[in-house]
N, C-alpha and C. Protein backbone atom coordinates (compact mmCIF):
# COMPACT_ATOMS: atom_id res chain seq x y z
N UNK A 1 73.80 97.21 75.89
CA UNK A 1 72.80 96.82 76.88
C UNK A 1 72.31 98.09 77.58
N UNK A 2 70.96 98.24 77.79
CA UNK A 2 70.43 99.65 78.36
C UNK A 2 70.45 98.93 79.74
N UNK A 3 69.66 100.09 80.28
CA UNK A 3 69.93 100.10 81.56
C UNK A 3 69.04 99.15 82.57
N UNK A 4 67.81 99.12 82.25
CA UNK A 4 66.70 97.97 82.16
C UNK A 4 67.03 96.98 82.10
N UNK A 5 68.13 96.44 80.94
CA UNK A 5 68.68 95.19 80.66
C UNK A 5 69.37 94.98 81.80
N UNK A 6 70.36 95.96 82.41
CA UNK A 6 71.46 95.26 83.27
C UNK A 6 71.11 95.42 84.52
N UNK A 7 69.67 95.93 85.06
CA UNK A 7 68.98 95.77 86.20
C UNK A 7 68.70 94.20 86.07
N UNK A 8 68.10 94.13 85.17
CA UNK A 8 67.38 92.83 84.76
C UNK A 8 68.50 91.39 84.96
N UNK A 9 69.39 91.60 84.37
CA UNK A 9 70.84 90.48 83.98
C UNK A 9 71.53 90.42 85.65
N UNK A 10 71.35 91.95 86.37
CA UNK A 10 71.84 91.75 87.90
C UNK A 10 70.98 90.98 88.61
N UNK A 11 70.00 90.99 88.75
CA UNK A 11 68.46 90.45 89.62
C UNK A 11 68.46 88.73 89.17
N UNK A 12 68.75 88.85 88.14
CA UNK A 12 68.72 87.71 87.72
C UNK A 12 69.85 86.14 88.40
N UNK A 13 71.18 87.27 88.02
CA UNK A 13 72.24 86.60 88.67
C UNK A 13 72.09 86.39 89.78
N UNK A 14 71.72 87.22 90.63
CA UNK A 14 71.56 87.07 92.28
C UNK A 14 70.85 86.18 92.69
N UNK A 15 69.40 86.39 92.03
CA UNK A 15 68.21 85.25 91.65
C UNK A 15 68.86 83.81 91.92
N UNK A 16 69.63 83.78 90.89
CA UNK A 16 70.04 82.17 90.63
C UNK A 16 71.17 81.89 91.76
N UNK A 17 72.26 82.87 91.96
CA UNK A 17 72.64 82.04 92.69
C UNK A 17 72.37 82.01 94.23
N UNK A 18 71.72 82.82 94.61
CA UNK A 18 70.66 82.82 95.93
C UNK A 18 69.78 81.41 95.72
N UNK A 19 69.21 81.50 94.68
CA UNK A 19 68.72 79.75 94.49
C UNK A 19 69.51 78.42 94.57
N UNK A 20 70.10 78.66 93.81
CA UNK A 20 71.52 77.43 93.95
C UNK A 20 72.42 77.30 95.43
N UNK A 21 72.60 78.13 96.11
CA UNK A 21 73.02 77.99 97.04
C UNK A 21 71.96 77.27 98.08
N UNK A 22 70.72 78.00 97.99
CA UNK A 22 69.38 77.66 98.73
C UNK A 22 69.23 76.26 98.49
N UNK A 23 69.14 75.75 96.90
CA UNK A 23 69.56 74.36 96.86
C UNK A 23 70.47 73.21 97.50
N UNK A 24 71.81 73.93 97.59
CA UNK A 24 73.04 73.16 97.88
C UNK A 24 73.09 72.56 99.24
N UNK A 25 72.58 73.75 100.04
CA UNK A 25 72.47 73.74 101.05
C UNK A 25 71.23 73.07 102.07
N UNK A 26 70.04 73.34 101.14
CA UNK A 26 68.99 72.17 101.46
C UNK A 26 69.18 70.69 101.46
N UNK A 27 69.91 70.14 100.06
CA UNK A 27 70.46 68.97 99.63
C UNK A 27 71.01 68.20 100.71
N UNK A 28 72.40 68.79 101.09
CA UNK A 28 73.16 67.99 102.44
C UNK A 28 72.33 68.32 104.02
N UNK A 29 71.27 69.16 103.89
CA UNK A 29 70.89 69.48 105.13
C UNK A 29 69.90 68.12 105.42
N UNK A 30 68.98 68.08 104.04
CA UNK A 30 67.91 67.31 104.16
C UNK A 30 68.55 65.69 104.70
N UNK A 31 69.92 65.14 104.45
CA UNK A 31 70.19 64.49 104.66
C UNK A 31 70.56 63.97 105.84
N UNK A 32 70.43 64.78 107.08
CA UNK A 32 70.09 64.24 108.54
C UNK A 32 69.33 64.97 108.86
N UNK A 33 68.12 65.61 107.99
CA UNK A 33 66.86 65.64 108.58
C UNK A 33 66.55 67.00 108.50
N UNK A 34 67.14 68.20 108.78
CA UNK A 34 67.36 69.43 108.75
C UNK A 34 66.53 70.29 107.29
N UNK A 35 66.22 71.39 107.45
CA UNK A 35 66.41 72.13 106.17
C UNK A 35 67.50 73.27 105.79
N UNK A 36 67.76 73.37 105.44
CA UNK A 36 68.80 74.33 104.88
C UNK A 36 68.90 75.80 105.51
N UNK A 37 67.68 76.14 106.04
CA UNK A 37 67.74 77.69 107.02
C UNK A 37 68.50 77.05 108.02
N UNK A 38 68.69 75.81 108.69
CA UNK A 38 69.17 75.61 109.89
C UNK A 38 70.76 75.58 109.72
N UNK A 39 70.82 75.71 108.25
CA UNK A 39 73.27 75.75 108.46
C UNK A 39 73.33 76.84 109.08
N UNK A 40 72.88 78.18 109.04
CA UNK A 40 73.15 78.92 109.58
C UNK A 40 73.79 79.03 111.05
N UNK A 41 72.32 78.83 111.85
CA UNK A 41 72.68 78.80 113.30
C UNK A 41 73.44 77.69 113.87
N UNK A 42 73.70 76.76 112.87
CA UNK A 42 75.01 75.50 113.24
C UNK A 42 76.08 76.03 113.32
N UNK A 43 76.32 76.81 112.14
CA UNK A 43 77.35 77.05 112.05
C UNK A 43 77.90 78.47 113.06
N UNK A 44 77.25 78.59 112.83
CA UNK A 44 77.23 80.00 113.48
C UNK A 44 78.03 79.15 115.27
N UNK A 45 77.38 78.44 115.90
CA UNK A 45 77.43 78.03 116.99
C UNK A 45 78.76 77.26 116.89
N UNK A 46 79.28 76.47 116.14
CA UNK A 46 80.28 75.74 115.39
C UNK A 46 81.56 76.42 115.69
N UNK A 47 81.33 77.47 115.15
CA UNK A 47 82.46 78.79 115.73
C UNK A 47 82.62 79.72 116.53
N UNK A 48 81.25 79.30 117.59
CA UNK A 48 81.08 80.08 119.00
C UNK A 48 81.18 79.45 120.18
N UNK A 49 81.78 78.34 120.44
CA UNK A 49 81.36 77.43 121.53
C UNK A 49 80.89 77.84 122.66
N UNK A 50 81.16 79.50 123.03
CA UNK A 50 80.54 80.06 124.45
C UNK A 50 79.17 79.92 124.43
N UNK A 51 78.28 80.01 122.65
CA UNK A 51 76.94 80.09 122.97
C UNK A 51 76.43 81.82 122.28
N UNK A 52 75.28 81.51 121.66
CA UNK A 52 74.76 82.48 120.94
C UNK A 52 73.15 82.63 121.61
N UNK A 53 72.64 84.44 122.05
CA UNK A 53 71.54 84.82 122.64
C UNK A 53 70.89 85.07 121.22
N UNK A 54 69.58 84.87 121.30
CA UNK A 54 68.45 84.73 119.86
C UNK A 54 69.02 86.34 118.65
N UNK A 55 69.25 87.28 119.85
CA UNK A 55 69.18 88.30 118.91
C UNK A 55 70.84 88.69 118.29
N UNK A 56 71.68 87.88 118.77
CA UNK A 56 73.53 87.71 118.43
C UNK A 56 72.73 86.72 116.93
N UNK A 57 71.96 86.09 117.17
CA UNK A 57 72.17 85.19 115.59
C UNK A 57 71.73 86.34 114.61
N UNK A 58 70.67 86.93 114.79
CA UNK A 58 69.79 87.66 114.22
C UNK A 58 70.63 88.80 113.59
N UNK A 59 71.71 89.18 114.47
CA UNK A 59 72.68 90.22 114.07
C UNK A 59 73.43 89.52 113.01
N UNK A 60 74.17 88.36 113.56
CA UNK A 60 74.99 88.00 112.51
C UNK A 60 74.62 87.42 111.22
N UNK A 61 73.90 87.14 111.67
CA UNK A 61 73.24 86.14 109.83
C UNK A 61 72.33 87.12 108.98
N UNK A 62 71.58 88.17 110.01
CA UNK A 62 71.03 89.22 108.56
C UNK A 62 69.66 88.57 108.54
N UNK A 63 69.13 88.29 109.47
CA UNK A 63 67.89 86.69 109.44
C UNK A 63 66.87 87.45 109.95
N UNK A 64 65.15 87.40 109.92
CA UNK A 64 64.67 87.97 110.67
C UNK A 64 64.35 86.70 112.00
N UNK A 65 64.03 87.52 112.75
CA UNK A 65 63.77 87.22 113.81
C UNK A 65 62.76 85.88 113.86
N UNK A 66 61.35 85.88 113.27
CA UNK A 66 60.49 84.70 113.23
C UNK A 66 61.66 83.53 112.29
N UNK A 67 62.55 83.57 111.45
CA UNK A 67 63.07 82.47 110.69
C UNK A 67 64.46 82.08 112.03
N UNK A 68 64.99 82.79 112.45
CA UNK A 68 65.87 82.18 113.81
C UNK A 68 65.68 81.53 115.20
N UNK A 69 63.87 82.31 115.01
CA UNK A 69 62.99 81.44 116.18
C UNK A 69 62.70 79.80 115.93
N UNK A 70 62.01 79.88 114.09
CA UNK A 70 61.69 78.66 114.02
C UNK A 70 62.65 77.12 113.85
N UNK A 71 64.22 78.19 113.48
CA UNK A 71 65.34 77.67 113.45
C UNK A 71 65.97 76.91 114.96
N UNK A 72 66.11 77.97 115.32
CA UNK A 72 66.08 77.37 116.99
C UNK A 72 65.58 76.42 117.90
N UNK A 73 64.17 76.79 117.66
CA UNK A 73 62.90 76.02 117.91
C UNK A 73 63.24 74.51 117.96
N UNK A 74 63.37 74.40 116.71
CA UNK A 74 63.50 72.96 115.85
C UNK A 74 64.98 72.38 115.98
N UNK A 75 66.03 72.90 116.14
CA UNK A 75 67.46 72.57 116.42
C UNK A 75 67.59 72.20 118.14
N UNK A 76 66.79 72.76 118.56
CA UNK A 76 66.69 72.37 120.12
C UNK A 76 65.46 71.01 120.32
N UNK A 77 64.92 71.11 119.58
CA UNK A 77 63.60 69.96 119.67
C UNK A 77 64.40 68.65 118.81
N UNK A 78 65.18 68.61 117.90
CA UNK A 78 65.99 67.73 117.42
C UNK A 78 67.20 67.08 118.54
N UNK A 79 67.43 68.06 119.23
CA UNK A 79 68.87 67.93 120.30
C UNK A 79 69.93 67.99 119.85
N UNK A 80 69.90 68.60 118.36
CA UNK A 80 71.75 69.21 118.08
C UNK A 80 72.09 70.50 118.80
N UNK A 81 71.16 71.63 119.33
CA UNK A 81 71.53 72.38 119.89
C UNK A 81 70.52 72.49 121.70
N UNK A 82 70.92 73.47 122.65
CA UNK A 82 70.21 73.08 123.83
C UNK A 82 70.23 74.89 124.02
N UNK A 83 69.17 75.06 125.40
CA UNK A 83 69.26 76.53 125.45
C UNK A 83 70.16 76.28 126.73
N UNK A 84 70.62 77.13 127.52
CA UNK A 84 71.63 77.33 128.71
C UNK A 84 70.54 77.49 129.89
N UNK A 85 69.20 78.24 129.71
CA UNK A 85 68.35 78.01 130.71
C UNK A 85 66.82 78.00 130.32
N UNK A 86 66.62 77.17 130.29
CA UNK A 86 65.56 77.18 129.36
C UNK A 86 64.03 77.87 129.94
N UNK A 87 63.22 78.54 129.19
CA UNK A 87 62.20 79.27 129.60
C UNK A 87 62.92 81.13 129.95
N UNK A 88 64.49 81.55 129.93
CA UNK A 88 64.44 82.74 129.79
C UNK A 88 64.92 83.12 128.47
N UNK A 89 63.97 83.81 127.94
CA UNK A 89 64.55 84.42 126.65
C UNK A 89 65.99 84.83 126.06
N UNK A 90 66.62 85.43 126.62
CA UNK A 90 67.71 85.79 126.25
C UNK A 90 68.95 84.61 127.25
N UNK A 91 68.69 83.69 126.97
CA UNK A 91 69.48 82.33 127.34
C UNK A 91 70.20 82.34 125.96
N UNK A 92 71.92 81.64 126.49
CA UNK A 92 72.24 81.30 125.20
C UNK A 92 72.23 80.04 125.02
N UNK A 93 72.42 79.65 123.28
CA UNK A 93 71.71 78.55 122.34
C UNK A 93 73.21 78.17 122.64
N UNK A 94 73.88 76.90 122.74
CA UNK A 94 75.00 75.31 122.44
C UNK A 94 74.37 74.75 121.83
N UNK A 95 75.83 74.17 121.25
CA UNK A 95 75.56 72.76 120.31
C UNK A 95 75.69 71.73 121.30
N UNK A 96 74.96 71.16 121.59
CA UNK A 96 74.98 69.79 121.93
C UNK A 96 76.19 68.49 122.13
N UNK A 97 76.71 67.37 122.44
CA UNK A 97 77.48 66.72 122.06
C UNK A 97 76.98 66.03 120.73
N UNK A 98 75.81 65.81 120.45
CA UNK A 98 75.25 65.32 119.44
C UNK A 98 75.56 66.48 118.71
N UNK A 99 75.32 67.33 118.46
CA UNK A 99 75.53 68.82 117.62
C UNK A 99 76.73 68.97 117.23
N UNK A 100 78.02 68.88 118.38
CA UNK A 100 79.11 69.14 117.90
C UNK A 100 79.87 67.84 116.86
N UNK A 101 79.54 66.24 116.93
CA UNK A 101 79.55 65.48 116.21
C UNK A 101 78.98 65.95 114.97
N UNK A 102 77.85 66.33 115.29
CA UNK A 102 77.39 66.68 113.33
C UNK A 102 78.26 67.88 112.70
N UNK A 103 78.21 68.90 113.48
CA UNK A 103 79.00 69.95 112.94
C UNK A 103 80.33 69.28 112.33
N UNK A 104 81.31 68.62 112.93
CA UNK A 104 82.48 67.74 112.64
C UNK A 104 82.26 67.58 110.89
N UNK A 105 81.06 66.53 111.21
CA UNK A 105 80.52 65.85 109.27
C UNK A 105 80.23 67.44 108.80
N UNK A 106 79.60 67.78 109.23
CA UNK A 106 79.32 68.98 108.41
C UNK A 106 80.28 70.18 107.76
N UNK A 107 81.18 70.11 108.94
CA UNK A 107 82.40 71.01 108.76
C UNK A 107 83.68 70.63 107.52
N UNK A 108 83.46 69.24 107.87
CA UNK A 108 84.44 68.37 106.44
C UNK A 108 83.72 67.98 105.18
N UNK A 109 82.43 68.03 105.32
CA UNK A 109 81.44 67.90 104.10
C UNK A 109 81.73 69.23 103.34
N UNK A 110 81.13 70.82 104.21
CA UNK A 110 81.54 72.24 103.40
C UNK A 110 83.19 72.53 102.91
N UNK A 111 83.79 71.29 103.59
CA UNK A 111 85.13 72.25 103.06
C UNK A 111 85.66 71.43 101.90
N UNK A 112 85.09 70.42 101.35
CA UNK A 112 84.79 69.86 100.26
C UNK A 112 84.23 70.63 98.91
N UNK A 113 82.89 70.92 99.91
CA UNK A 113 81.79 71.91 98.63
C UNK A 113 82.72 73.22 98.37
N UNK A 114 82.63 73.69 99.38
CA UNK A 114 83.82 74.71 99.18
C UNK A 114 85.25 74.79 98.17
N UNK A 115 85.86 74.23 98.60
CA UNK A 115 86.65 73.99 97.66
C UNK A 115 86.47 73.66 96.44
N UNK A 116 85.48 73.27 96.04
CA UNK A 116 84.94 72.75 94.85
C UNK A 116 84.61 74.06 93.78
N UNK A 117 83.74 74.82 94.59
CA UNK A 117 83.18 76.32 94.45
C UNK A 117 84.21 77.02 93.82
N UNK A 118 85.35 77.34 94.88
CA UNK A 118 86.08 77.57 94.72
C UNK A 118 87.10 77.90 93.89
N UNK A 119 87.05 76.59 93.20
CA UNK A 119 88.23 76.18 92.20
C UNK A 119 87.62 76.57 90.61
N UNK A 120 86.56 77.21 90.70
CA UNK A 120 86.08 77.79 89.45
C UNK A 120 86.57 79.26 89.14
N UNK A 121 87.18 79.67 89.80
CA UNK A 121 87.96 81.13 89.61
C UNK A 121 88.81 81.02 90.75
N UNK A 122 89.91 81.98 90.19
CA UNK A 122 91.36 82.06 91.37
C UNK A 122 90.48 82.87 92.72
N UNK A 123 91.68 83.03 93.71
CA UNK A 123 91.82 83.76 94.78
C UNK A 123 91.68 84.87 94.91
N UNK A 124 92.34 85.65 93.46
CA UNK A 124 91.76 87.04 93.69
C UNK A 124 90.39 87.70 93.30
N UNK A 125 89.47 86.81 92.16
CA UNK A 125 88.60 86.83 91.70
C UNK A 125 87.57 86.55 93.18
N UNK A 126 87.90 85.78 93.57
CA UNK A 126 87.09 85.58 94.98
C UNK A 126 86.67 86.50 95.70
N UNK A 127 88.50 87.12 96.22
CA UNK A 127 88.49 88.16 96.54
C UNK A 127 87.78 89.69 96.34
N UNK A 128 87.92 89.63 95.35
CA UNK A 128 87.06 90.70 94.73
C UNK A 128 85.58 90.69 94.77
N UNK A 129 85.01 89.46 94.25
CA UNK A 129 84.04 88.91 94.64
C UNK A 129 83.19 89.21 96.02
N UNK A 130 83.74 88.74 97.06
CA UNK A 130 83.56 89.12 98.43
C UNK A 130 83.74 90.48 98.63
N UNK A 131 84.81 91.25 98.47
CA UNK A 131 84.58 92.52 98.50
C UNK A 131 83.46 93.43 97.70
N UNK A 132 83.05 92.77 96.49
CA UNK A 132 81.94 93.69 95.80
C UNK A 132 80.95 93.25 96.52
N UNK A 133 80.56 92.22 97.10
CA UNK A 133 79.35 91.77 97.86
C UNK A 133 79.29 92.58 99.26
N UNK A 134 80.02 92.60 99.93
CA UNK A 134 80.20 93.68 101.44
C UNK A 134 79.68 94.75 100.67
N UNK A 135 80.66 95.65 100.08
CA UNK A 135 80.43 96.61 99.50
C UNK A 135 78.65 97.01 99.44
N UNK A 136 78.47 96.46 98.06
CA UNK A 136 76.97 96.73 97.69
C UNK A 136 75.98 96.00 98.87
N UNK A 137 76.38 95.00 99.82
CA UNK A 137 75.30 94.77 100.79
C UNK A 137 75.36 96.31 101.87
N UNK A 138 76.27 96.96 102.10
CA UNK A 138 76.61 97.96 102.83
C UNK A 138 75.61 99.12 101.96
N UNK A 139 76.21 99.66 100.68
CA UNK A 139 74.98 100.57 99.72
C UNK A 139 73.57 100.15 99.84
N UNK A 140 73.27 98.67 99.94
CA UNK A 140 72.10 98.36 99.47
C UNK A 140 71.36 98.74 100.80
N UNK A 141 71.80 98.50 102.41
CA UNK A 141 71.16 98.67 103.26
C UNK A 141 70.97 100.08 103.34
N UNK A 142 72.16 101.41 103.00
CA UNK A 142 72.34 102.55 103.37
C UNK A 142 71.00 103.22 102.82
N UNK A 143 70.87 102.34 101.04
CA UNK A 143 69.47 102.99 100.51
C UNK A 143 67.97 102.26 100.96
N UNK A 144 68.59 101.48 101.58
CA UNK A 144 66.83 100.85 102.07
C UNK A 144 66.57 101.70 103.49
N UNK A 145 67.58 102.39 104.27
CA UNK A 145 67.35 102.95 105.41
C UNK A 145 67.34 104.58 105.35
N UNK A 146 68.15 105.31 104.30
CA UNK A 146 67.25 106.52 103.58
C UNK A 146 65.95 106.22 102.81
N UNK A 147 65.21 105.41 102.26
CA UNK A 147 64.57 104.99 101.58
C UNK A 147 63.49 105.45 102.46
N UNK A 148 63.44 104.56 103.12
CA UNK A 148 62.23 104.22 104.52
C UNK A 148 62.34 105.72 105.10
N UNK A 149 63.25 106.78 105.82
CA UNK A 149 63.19 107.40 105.95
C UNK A 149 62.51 108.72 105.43
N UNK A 150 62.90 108.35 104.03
CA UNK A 150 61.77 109.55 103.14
C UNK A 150 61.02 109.28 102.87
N UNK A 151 59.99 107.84 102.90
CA UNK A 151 58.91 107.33 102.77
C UNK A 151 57.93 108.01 104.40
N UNK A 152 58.79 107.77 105.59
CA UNK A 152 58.19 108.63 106.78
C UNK A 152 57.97 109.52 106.81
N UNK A 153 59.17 110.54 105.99
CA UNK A 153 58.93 111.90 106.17
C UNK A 153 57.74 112.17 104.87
N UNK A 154 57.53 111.13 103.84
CA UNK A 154 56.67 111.53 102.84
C UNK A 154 55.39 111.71 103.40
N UNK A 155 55.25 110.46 103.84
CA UNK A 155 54.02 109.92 104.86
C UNK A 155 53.48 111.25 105.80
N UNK A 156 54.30 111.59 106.34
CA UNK A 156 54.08 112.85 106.95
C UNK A 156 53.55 113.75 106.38
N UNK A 157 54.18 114.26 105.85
CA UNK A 157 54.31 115.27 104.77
C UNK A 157 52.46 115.43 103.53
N UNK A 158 51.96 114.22 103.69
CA UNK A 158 50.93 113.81 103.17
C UNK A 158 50.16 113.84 103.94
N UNK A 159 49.97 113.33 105.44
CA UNK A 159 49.14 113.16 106.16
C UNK A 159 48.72 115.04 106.76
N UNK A 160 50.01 115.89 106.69
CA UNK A 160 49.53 117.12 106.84
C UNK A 160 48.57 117.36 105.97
N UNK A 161 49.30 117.31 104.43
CA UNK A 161 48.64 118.01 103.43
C UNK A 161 46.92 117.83 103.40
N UNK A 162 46.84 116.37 103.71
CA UNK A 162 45.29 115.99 103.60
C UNK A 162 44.77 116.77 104.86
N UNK A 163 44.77 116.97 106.10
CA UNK A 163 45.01 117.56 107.27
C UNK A 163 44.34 118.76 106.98
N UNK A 164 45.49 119.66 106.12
CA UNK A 164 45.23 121.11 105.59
C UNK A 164 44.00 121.49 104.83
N UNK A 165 43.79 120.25 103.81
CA UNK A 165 42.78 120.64 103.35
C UNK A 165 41.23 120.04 104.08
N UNK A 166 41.77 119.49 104.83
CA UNK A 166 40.34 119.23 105.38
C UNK A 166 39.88 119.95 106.41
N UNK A 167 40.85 121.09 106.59
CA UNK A 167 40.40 121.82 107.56
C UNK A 167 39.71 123.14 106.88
N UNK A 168 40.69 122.94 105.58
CA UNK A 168 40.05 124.37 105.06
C UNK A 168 38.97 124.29 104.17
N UNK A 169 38.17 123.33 103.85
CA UNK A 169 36.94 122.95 103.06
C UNK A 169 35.82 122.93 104.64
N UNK A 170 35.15 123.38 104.80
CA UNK A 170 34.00 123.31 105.40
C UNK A 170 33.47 121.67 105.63
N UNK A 171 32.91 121.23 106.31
CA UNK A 171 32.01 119.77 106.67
C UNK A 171 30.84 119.90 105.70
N UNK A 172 30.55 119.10 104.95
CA UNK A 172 29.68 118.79 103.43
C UNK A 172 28.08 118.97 104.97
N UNK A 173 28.34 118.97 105.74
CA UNK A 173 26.52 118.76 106.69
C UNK A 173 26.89 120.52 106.72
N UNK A 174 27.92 121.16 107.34
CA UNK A 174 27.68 122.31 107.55
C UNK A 174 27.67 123.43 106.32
N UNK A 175 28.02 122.74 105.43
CA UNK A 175 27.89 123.24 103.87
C UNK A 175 26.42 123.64 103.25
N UNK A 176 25.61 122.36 103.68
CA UNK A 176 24.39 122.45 103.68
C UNK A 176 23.84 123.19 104.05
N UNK A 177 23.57 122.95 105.44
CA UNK A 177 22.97 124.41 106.23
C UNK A 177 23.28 126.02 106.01
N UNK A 178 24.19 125.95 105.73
CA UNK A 178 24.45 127.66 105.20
C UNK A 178 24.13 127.75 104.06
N UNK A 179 23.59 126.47 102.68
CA UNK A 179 22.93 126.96 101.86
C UNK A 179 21.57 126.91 101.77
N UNK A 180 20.76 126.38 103.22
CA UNK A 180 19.77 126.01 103.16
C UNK A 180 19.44 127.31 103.91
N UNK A 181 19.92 128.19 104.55
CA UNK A 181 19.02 129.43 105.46
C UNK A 181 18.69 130.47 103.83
């Protein structure tokens, strides 16, 4: 397999199971109404009972910001979750008593799926698993944030160059005139 191929066979894998999960998770969501971006901040809250500020989700889940707003938004307009004061921004998000009831179903529904998942390879395969995923999510950000960085400094680096030469070519009007005397 060249190298093309196993870019290709990686993208792919991820592909699918970024899909399948996206699936799994839509499936039981859609079923009290929810879509599947919203397990997140359930859960998330599920195992925070003090309460999560917009940009604590944003940290932890890896989410941008407009998909935790519209998440929120809608989890508070449903009444599984509430804000602590509502109208200041950095208020923190609860689950609800209605919220913490669902989380309950929800919490014994995933540890079902889970286990299920699960039981397709041992513990240490998992293990490993999870560790190659940290891992390369850790590489993958390190090169998207040198990445961007030498794209700035390229950017730069370009915006002189054009800079340079437009200083050192004459103005096409004043070009004229000195061939017109």
């Amino acid at each position: 397999m060249n190298h093309t191929e196993r870019i290709f066979e990686f993208l792919l894998a991820v592909n699918t199971l970024e899909k399948q999960m996206n699936r799994l998770r839509s499936v039981y969501m859609e079923e009290i109404g929810l879509n599947g971006a919203e397990l997140l901040p359930l859960l998330l809250l599920y195992s925070h009972p003090e309460g999560l500020r917009p940009d604590e989700f944003i940290h932890l889940t890896r989410t941008d910001k407009a998909q935790i707003s519209r998440s929120l938004k809608n989890l508070s307009r449903t009444g599984w979750i509430e804000k602590e004061a509502p109208g200041v921004y950095r208020a923190r998000y609860k689950l609800t008593s209605k919220g913490c009831a669902l989380m309950e179903h929800v919490a014994e529904q995933s540890a079902g799926v889970f286990k299920k998942a699960h039981s397709a390879v041992g513990d240490e395969e998992w293990s490993a698993f999870y560790d190659f995923a940290q891992a390369l999510s850790e590489e993958i950000e390190e090169m998207v944030s040198a990445r961007k960085a030498r794209r700035t400094e390229l950017s730069h680096s370009f915006e002189n160059r054009i800079r340079t030469a437009q200083e050192a070519q004459p103005l096409a009007s004043e070009t004229t005139k000195e061939e017109m005397k």
